[in-house]
C-alpha atoms as a PDB file:
ATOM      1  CA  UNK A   1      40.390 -61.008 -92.334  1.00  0.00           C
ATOM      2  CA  UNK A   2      43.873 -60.149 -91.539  1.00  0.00           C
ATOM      3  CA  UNK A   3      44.626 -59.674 -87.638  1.00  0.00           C
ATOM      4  CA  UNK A   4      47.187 -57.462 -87.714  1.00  0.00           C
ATOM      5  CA  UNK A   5      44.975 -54.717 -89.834  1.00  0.00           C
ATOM      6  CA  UNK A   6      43.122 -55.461 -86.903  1.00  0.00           C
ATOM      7  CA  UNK A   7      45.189 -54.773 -84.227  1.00  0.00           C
ATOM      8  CA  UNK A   8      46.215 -51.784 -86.355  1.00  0.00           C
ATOM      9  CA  UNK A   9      42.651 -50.113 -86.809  1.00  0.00           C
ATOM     10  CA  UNK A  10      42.258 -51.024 -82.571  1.00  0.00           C
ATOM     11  CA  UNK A  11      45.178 -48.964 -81.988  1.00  0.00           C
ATOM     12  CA  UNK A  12      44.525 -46.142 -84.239  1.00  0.00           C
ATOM     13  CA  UNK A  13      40.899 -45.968 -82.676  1.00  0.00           C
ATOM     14  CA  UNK A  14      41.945 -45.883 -79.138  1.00  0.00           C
ATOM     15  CA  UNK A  15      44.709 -43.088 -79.925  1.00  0.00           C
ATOM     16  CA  UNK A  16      42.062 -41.549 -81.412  1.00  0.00           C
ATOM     17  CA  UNK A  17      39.860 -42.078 -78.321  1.00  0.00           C
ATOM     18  CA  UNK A  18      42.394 -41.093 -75.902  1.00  0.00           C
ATOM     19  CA  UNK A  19      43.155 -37.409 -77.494  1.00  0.00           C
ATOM     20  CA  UNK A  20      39.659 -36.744 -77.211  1.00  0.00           C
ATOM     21  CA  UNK A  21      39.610 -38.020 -73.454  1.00  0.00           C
ATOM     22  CA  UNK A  22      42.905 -35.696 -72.885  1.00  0.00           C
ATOM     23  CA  UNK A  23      41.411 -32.674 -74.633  1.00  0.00           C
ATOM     24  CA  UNK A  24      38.463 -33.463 -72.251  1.00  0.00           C
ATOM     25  CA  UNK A  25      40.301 -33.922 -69.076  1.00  0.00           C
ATOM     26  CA  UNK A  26      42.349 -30.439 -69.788  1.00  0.00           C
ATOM     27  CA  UNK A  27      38.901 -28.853 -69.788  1.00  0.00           C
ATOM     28  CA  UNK A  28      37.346 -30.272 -66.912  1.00  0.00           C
ATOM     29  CA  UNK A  29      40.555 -30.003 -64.833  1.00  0.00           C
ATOM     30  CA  UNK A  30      40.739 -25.582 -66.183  1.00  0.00           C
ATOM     31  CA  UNK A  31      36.986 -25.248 -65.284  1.00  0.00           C
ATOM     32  CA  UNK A  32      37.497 -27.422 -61.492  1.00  0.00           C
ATOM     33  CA  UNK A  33      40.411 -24.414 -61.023  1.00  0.00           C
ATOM     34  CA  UNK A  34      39.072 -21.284 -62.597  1.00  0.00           C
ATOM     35  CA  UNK A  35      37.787 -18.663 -60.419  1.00  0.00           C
ATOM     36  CA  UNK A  36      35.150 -18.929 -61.445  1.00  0.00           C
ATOM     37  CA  UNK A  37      34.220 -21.919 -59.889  1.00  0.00           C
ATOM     38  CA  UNK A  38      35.155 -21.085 -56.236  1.00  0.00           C
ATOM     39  CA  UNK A  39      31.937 -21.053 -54.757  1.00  0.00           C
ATOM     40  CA  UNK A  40      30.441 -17.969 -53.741  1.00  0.00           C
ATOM     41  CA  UNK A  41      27.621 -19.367 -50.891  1.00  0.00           C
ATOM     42  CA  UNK A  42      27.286 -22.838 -49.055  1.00  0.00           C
ATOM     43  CA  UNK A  43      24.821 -24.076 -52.060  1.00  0.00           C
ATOM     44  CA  UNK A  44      27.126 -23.626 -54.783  1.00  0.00           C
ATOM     45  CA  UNK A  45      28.561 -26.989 -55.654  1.00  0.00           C
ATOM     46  CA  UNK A  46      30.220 -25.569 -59.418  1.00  0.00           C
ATOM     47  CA  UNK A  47      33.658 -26.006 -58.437  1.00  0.00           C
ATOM     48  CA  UNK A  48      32.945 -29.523 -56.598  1.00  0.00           C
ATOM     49  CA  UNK A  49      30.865 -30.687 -59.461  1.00  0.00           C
ATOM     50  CA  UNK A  50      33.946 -29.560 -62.086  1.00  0.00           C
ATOM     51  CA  UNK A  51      36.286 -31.208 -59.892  1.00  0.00           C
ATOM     52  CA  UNK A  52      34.155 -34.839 -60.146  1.00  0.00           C
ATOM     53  CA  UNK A  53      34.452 -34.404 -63.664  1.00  0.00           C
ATOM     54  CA  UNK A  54      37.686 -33.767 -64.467  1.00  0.00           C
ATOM     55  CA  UNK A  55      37.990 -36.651 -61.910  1.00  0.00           C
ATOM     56  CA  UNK A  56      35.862 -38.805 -63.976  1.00  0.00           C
ATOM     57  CA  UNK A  57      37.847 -37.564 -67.276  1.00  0.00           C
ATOM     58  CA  UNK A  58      40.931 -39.058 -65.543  1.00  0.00           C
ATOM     59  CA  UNK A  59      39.535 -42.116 -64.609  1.00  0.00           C
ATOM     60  CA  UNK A  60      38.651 -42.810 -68.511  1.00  0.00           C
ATOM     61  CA  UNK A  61      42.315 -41.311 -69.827  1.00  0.00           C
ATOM     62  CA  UNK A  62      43.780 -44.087 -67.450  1.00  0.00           C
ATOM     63  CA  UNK A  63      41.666 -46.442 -69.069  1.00  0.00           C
ATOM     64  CA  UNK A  64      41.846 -46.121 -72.813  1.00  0.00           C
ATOM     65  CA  UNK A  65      46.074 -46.149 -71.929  1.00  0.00           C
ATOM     66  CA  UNK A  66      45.698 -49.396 -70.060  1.00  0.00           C
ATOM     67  CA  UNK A  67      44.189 -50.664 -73.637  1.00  0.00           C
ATOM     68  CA  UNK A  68      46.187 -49.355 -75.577  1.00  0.00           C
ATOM     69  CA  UNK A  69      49.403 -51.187 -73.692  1.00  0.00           C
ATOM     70  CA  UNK A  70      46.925 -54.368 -73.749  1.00  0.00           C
ATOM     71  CA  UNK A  71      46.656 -54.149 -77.502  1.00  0.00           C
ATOM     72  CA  UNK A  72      50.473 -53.123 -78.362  1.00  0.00           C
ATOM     73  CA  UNK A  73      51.537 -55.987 -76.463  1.00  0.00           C
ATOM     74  CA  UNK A  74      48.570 -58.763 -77.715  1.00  0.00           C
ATOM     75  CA  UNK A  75      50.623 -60.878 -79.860  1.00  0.00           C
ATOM     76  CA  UNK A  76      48.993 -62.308 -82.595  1.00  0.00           C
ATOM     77  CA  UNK A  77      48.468 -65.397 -83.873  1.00  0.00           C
ATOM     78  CA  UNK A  78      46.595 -67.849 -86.247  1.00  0.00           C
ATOM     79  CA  UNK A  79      43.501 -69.686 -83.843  1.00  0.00           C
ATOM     80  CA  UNK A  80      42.861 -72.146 -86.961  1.00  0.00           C
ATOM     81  CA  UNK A  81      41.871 -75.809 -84.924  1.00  0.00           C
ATOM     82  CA  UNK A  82      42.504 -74.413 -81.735  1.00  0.00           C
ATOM     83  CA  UNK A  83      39.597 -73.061 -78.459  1.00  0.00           C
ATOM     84  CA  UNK A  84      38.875 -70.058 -78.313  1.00  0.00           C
ATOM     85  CA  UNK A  85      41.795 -68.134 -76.582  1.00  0.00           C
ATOM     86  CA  UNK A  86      42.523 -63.897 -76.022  1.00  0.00           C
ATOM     87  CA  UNK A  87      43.494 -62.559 -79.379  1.00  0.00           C
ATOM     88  CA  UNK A  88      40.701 -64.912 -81.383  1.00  0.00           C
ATOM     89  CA  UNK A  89      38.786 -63.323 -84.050  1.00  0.00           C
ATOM     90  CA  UNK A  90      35.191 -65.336 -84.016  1.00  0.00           C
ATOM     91  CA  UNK A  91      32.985 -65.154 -86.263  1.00  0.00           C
ATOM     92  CA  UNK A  92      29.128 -65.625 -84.573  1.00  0.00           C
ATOM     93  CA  UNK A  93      25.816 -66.545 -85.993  1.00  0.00           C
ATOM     94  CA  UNK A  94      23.062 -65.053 -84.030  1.00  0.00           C
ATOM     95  CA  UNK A  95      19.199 -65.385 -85.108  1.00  0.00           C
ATOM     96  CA  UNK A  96      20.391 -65.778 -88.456  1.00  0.00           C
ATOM     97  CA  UNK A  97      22.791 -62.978 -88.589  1.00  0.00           C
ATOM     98  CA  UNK A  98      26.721 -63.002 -88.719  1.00  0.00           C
ATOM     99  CA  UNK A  99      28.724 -61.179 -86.537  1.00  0.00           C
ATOM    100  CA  UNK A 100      32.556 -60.446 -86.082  1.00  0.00           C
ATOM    101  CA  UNK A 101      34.284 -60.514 -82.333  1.00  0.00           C
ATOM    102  CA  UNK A 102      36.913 -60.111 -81.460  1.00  0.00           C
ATOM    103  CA  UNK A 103      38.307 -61.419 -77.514  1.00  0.00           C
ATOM    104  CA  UNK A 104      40.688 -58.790 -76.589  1.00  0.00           C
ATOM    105  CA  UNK A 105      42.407 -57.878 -73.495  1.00  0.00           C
ATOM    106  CA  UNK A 106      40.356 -54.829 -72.751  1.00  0.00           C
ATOM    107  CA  UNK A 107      38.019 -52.087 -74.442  1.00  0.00           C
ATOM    108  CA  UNK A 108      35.045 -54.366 -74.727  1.00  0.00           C
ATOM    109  CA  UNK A 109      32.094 -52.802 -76.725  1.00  0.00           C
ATOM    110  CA  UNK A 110      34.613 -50.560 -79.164  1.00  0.00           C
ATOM    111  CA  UNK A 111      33.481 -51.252 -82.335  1.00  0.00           C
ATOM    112  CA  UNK A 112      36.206 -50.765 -85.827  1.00  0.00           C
ATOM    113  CA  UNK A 113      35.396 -51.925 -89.186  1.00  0.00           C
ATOM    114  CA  UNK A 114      38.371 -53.524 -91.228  1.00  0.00           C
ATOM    115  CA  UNK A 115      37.683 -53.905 -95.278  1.00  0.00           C
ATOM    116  CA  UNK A 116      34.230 -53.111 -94.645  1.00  0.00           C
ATOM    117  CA  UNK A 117      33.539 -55.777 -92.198  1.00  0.00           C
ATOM    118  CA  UNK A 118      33.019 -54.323 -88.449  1.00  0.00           C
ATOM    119  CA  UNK A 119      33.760 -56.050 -85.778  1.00  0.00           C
ATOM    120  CA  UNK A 120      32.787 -55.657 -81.787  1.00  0.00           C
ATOM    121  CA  UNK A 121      35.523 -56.345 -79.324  1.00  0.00           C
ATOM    122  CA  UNK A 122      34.414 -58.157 -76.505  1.00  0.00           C
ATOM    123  CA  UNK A 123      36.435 -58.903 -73.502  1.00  0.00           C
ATOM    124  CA  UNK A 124      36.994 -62.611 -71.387  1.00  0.00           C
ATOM    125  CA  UNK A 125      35.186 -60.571 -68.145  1.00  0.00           C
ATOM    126  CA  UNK A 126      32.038 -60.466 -69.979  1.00  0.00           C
ATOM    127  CA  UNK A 127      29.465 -62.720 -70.470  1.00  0.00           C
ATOM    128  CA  UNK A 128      29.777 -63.539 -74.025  1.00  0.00           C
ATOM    129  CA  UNK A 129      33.438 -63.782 -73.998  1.00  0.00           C
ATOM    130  CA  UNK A 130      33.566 -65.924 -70.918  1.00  0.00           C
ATOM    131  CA  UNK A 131      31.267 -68.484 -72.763  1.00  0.00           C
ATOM    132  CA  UNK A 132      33.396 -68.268 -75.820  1.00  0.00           C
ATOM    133  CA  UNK A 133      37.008 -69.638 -73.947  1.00  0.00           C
ATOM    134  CA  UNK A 134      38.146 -72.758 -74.621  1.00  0.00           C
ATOM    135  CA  UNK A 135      35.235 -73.408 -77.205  1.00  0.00           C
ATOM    136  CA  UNK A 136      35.854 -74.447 -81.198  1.00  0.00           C
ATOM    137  CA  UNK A 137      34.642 -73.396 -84.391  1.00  0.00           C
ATOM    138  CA  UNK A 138      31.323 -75.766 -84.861  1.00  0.00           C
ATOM    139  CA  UNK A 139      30.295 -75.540 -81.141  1.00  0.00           C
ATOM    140  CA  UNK A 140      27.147 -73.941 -80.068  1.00  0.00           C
ATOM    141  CA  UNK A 141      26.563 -71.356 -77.030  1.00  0.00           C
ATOM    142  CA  UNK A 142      24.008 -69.970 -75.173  1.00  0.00           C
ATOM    143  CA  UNK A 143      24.148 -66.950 -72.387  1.00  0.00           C
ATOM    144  CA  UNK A 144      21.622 -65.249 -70.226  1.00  0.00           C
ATOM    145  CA  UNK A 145      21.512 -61.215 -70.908  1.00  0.00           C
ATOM    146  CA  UNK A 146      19.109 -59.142 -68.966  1.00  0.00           C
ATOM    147  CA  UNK A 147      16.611 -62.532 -68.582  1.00  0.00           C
ATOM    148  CA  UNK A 148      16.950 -63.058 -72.481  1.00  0.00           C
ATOM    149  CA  UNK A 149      18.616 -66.031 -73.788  1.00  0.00           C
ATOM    150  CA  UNK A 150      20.635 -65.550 -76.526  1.00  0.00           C
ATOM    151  CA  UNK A 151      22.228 -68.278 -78.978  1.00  0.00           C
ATOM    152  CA  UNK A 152      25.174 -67.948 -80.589  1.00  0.00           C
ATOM    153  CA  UNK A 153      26.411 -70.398 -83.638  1.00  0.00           C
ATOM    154  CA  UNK A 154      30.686 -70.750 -83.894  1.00  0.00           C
ATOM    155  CA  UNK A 155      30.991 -69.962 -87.574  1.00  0.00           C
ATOM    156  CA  UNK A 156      34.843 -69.703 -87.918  1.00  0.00           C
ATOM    157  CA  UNK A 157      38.062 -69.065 -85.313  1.00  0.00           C
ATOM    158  CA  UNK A 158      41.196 -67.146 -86.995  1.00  0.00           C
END
């Protein structure tokens, strides 16, 4: 699989991502300040509740941006004989299943498929990616999720 159509298809979904979050945040942030929302007794909590949103909204524009500048700037480069390291593509077999990862700098759990072949990004905080560093193509791993062990099978490191 070729990286760079990688990166490329990462990028293009979190632009995608990120107009949706801005579209949201302009109408969370117009219903926080209509008039509508002032409140009209002690009980109502509209306008609060509109204003936790669009704070919320915010919060998640912030973050798709801070991947995006993760993934413009990941440089990339062949991992062929080398540990696992950010900007590895790994390819995992799991109870007799392949899977494609890829260890990125941020926006763990976005999923893009590339020529048909998706692949889950996965970042170094979480568990899976923190057992993956500094392992090889070959080598065997095992984590703990939610008191189930899971085993995962190196297959190949690009």
């Amino acid at each position: 699989m070729n990286k760079s159509q990688l990166q490329t298809a990462i990028i293009d979904k979190l632009q995608a991502d990120l107009a949706i979050a801005k579209d949201a945040l302009q109408a969370s942030h117009e219903a926080a300040t209509h008039a509508e929302s002032k409140a009209e007794n002690k009980y109502d909590t509209r306008g609060l509740e509109a204003a936790y949103l669009a704070d919320g909204q915010r919060r998640r524009v912030h973050e798709i941006e801070t991947a995006l500048s993760g993934y413009r700037n990941l440089p990339i480069r062949p991992h062929l004989n080398e540990a696992i390291t950010l900007g590895a593509l790994i390819e995992l077999e799991v109870d007799g299943s392949c899977r494609w990862v890829f260890l990125g700098p941020d926006a763990a759990g976005l999923r893009v498929t590339v020529n048909d072949i998706e692949v889950l990004l996965i970042s170094s905080r979480s568990p899976l990616g923190q057992a993956l560093m500094g392992l090889h193509e070959g080598d065997e791993v095992e984590i703990t999720v939610e008191s189930r062990v899971q085993r995962f099978q190196i297959l190949a490191v690009q």
